[in-house]
Protein backbone atom coordinates (compact mmCIF):
# COMPACT_ATOMS: atom_id res chain seq x y z
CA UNK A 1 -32.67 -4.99 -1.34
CA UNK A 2 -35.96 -3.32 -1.23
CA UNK A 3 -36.73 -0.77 -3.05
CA UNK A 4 -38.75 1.61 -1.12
CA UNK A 5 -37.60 5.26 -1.18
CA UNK A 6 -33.87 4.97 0.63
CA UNK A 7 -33.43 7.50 2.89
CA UNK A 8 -29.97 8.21 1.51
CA UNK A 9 -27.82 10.88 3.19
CA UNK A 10 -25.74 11.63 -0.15
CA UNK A 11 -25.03 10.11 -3.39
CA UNK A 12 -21.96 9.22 -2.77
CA UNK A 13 -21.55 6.00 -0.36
CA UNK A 14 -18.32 6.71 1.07
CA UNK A 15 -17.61 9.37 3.36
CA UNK A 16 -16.21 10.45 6.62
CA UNK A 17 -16.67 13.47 9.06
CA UNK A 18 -13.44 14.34 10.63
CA UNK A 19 -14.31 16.02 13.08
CA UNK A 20 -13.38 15.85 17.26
CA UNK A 21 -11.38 17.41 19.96
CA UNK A 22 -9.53 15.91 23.12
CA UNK A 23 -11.07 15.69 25.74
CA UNK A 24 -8.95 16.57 28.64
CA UNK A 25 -10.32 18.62 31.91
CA UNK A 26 -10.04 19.05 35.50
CA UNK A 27 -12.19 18.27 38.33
CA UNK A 28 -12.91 22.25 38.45
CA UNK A 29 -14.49 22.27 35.37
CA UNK A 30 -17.00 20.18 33.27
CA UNK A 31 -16.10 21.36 29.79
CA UNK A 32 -13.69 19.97 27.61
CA UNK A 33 -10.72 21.90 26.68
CA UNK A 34 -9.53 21.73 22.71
CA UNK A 35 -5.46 21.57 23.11
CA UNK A 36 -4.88 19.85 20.14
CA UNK A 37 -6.71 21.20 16.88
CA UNK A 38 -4.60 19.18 14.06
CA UNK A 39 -6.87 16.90 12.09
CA UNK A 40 -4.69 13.85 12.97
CA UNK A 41 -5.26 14.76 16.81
CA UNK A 42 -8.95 15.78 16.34
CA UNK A 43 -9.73 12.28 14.56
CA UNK A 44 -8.27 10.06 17.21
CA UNK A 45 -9.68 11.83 20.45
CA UNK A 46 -12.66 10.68 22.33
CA UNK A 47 -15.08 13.44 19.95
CA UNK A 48 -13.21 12.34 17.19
CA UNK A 49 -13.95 8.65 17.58
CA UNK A 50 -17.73 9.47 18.44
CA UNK A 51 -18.79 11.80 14.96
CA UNK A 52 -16.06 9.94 12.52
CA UNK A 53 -17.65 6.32 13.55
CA UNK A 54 -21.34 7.42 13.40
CA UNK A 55 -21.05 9.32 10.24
CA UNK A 56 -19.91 6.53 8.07
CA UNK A 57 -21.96 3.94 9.92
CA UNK A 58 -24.86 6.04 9.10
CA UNK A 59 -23.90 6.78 5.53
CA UNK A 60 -23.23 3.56 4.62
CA UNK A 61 -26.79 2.21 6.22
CA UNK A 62 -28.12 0.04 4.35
CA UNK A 63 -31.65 1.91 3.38
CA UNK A 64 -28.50 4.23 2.06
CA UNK A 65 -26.35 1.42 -0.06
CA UNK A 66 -28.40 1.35 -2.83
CA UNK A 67 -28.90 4.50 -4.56
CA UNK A 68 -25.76 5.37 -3.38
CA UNK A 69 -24.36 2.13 -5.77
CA UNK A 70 -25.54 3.50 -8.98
CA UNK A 71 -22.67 6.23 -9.86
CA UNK A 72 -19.45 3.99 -7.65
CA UNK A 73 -17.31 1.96 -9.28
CA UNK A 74 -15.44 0.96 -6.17
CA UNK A 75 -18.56 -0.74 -4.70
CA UNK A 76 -19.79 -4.10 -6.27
CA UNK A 77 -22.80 -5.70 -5.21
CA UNK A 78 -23.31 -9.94 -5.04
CA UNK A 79 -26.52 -11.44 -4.09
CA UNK A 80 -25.85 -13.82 -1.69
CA UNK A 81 -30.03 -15.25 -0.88
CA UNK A 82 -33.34 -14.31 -1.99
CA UNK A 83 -33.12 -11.56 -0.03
CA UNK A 84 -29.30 -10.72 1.12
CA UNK A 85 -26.08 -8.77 -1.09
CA UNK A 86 -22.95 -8.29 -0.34
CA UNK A 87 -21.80 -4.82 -0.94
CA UNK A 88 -17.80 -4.86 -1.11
CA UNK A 89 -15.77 -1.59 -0.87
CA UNK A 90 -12.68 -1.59 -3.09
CA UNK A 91 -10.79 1.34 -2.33
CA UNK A 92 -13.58 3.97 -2.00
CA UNK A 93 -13.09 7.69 -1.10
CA UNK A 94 -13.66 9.13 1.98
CA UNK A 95 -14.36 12.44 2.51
CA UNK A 96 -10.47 12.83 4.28
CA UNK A 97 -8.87 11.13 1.15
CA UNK A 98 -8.68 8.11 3.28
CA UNK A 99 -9.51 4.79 1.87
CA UNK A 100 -12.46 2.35 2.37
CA UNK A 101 -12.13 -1.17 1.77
CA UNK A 102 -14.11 -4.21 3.26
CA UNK A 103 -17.77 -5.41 3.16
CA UNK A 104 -21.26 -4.58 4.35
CA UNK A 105 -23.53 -7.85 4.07
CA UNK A 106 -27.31 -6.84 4.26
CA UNK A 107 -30.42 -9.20 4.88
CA UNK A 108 -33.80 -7.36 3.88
CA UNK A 109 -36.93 -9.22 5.55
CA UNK A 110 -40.72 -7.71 5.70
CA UNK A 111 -42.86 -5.44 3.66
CA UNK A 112 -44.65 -2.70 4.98
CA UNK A 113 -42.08 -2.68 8.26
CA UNK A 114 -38.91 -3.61 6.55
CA UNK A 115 -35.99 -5.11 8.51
CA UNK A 116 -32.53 -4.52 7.09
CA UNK A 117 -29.71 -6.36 8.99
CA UNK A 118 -26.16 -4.91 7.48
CA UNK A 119 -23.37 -7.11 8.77
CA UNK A 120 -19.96 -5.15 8.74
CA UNK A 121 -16.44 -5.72 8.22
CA UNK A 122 -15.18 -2.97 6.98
CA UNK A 123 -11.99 -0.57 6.74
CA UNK A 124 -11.21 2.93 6.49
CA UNK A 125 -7.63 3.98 6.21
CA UNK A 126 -5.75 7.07 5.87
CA UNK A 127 -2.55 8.80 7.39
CA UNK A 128 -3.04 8.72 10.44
CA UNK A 129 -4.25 4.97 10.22
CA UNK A 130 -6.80 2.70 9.70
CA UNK A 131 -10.85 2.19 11.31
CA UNK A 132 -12.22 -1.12 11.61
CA UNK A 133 -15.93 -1.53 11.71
CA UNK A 134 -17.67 -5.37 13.00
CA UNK A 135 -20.52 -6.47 13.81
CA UNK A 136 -24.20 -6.29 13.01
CA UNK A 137 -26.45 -3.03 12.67
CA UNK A 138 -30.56 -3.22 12.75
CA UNK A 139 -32.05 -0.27 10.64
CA UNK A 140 -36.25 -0.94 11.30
CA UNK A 141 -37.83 1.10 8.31
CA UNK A 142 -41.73 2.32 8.14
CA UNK A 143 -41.95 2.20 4.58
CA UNK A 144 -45.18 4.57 4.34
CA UNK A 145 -44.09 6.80 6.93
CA UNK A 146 -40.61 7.40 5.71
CA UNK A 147 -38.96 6.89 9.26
CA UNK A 148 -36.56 4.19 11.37
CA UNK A 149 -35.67 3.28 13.90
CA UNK A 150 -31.86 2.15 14.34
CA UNK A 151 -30.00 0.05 16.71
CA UNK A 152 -27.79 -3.26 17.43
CA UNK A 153 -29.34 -6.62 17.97
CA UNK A 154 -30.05 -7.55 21.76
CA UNK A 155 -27.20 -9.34 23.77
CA UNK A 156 -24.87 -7.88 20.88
CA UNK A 157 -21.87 -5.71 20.29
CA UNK A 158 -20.56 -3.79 17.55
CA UNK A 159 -16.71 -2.91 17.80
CA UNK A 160 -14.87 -0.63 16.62
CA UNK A 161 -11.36 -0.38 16.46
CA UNK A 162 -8.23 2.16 15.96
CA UNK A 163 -4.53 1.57 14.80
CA UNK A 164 -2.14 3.67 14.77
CA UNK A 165 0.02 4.12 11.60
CA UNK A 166 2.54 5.26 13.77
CA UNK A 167 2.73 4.86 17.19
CA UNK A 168 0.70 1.42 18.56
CA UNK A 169 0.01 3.03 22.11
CA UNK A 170 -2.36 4.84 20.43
CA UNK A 171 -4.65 1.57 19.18
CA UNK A 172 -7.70 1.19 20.85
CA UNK A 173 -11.20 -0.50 21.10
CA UNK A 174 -14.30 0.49 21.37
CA UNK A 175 -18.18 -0.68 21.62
CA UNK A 176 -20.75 1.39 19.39
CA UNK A 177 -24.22 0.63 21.03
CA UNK A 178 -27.04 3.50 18.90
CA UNK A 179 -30.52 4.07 19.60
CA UNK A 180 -31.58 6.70 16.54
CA UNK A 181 -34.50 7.85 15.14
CA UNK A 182 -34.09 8.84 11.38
CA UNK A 183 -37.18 10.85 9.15
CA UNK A 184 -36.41 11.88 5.68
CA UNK A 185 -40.31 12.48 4.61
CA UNK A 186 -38.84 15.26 3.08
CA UNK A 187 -37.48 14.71 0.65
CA UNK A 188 -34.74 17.45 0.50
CA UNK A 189 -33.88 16.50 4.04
CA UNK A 190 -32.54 13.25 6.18
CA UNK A 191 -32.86 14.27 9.97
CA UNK A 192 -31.72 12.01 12.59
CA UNK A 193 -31.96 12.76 16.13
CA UNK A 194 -31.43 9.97 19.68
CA UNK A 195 -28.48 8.62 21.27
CA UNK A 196 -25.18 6.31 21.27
CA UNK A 197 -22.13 5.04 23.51
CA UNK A 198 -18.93 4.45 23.23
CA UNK A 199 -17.35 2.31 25.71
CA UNK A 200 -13.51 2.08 25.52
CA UNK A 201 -12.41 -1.42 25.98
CA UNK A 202 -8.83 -1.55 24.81
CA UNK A 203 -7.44 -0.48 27.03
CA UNK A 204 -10.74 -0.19 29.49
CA UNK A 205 -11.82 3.11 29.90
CA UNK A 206 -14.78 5.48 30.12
CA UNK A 207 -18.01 5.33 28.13
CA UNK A 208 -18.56 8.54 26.13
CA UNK A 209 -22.33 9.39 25.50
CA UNK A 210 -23.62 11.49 22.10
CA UNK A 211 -27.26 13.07 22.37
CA UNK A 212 -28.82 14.78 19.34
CA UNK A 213 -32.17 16.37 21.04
CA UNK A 214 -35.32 15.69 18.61
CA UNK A 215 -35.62 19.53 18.65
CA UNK A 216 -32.37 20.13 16.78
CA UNK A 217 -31.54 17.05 14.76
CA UNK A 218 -28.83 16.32 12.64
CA UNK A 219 -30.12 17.10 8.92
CA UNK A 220 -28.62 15.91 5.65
CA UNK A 221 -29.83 18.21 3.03
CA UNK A 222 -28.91 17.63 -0.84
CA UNK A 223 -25.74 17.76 -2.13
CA UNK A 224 -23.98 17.91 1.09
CA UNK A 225 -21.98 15.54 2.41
CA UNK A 226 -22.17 16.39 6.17
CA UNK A 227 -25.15 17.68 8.54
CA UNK A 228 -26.23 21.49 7.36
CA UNK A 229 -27.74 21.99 10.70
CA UNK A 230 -27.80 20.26 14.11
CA UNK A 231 -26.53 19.79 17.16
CA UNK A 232 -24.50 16.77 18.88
CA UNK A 233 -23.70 17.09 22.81
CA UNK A 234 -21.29 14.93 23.97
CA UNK A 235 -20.57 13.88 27.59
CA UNK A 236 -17.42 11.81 29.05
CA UNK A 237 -17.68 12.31 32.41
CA UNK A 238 -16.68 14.86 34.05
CA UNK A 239 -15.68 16.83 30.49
CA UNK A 240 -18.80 17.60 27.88
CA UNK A 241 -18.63 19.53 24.72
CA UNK A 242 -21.33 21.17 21.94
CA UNK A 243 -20.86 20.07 18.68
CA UNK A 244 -22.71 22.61 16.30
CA UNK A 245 -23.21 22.83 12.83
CA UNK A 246 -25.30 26.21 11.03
CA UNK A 247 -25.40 26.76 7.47
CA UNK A 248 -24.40 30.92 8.90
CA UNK A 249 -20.77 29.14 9.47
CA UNK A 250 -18.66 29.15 6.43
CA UNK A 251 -15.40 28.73 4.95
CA UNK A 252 -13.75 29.87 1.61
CA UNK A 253 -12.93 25.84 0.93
CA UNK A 254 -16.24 24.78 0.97
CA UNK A 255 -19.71 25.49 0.12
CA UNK A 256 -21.90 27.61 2.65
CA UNK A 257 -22.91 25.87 5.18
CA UNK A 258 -21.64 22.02 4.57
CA UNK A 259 -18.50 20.91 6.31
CA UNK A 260 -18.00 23.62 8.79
CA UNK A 261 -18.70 23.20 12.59
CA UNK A 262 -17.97 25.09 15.96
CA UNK A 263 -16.68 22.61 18.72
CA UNK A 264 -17.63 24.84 22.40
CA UNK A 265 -17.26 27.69 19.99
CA UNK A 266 -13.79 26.21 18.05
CA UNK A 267 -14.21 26.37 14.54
CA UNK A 268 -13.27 23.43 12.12
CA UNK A 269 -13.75 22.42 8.04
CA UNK A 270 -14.52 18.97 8.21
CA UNK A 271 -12.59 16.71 5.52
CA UNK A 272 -9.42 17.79 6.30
C-alpha cells in the first residue's frame, strides 16, 4: 500500500449516505417529484441508488483504506504480493447502522503516478436489505500534486446489486461506470467533482446520469462524514433533480452543516 498522503474522506472506513428520492414524473414536466420521503423509500429509488453507491465506493477507495485502518477493529488487512492486501470487512458500521461485510483486494503499482486497482466484493446490509458491490475500480494518483483521477478498467463493468429484505420485486441490478476527478491538496478538504452512470440491468431499464460541476464540487472537510458543501445533479430522462448540500442547512441531530441536504428544495438528515 503506498504510503503517500491518502486522500482520506474520514477516519472512519465505513460509511454510507442515505440519501435519494423517487423519481417519478410526467411527460409535462422534467423534474422529479419526491412522493415518498421515508428513508427505506429514499434508499432504494433511482437518487437513492446513485449517492448511497458512490459514497461508500468513494470512502472505501483505496488511497482511503489505509489511514482509515488504524482506529477499526472490524477491518483486517492480509498481504497477499509484494504489492497487493486484502482488506476484509467484518461487520463494520455504516453510517445507517447497517452492516458491512466482504472484501476490497487492492494492487498498488508505480511511484510518482501511482496505480491502485481495488477489487470489490463487498456487502452492506441493513433493514431494508442488503448492497452488493463487484468488480474492479482504477483510482490513478499524482502523488506530488495531491490529485486522481478515478474510473473502471476499459471493456469492464462494475455491478451493483439490490435485495430486498422484504419484498424480491424490488431486487435489482445495476452498472456503476465513474469518471471523477478528486484534489485534496488541502489538507482540511477532499473535493471531488466529474461524472457517473447507472444503467439498470435487472430488470433493463434507464441509465441515470450524476454530474458534480468542477465549480461546485463535492468537499469532505474534517470530521465529517458526508460532503459539507456541493452540488450533485442528477438526470433520468425525462425527470432531473438538485442534490445540495450547505453547511447554512442544519439540524438539531447533527452537527452544522454535515449530514443535512435539500433534494429540489426537500430537506433530509442523512444517516437515518
Amino acid at each position: 500500500m503506498p504510503k503517500e498522503d491518502p486522500m482520506s474522506i474520514r477516519t472512519q472506513v465505513a460509511t454510507a449516505l442515505m440519501l435519494g428520492l423517487v423519481a417519478c414524473s410526467s411527460s409535462s414536466t422534467d423534474q422529479v417529484t419526491v412522493q415518498n420521503t421515508d428513508p427505506a423509500s429514499l434508499k432504494v429509488s433511482p437518487a437513492g441508488v446513485a449517492t448511497i453507491t458512490f459514497t461508500d465506493l468513494e470512502t472505501i477507495r483505496p488511497d482511503s483504506l489505509a489511514s482509515g485502518t488504524s482506529g477499526s477493529s472490524c477491518i483486517t488487512v492480509t498481504p497477499t504480493g509484494l504489492s497487493s492486501f486484502k482488506y476484509t470487512f467484518t461487520g463494520c458500521k455504516s453510517a445507517s447502522g447497517g452492516t458491512m461485510s466482504g472484501t476490497v483486494t487492492i494492487t498498488a503499482t508505480g511511484t510518482s503516478t501511482l496505480v491502485d486497482t481495488a477489487v470489490y466484493d463487498l456487502a452492506v446490509a441493513d433493514a431494508s436489505g442488503t448492497w452488493h458491490y463487484s468488480g474492479t475500480e482504477v483510482t490513478t494518483i499524482n502523488a506530488s500534486a495531491k490529485t486522481a483521477g478515478i474510473t473502471v478498467p476499459a471493456g469492464q463493468t462494475f455491478a451493483v446489486a439490490f435485495q430486498s429484505a422484504s419484498d424480491a420485486s424490488k431486487n435489482k441490478t445495476w452498472t456503476y461506470s465513474p469518471d471523477l476527478q478528486a484534489d485534496w491538496s488541502n489538507s482540511s478538504a477532499v473535493k471531488f467533482w466529474g461524472s457517473y452512470t447507472f444503467q439498470q440491468t435487472q430488470p433493463a431499464g434507464g441509465t441515470l446520469t450524476a454530474t458534480i460541476a468542477p465549480t461546485t464540487p463535492l468537499t469532505w472537510t474534517t470530521g465529517c462524514s458526508y460532503p459539507s458543501a456541493g452540488v450533485l445533479d442528477l438526470s433520468l430522462p425525462p425527470a432531473s433533480a438538485e442534490i445540495r448540500f450547505d453547511t447554512s442547512i442544519t439540524d438539531a441531530s447533527v452537527q452544522q452543516g454535515c449530514g443535512v441536504v435539500t433534494i429540489n428544495g426537500y430537506r433530509l438528515t442523512l444517516g437515518q
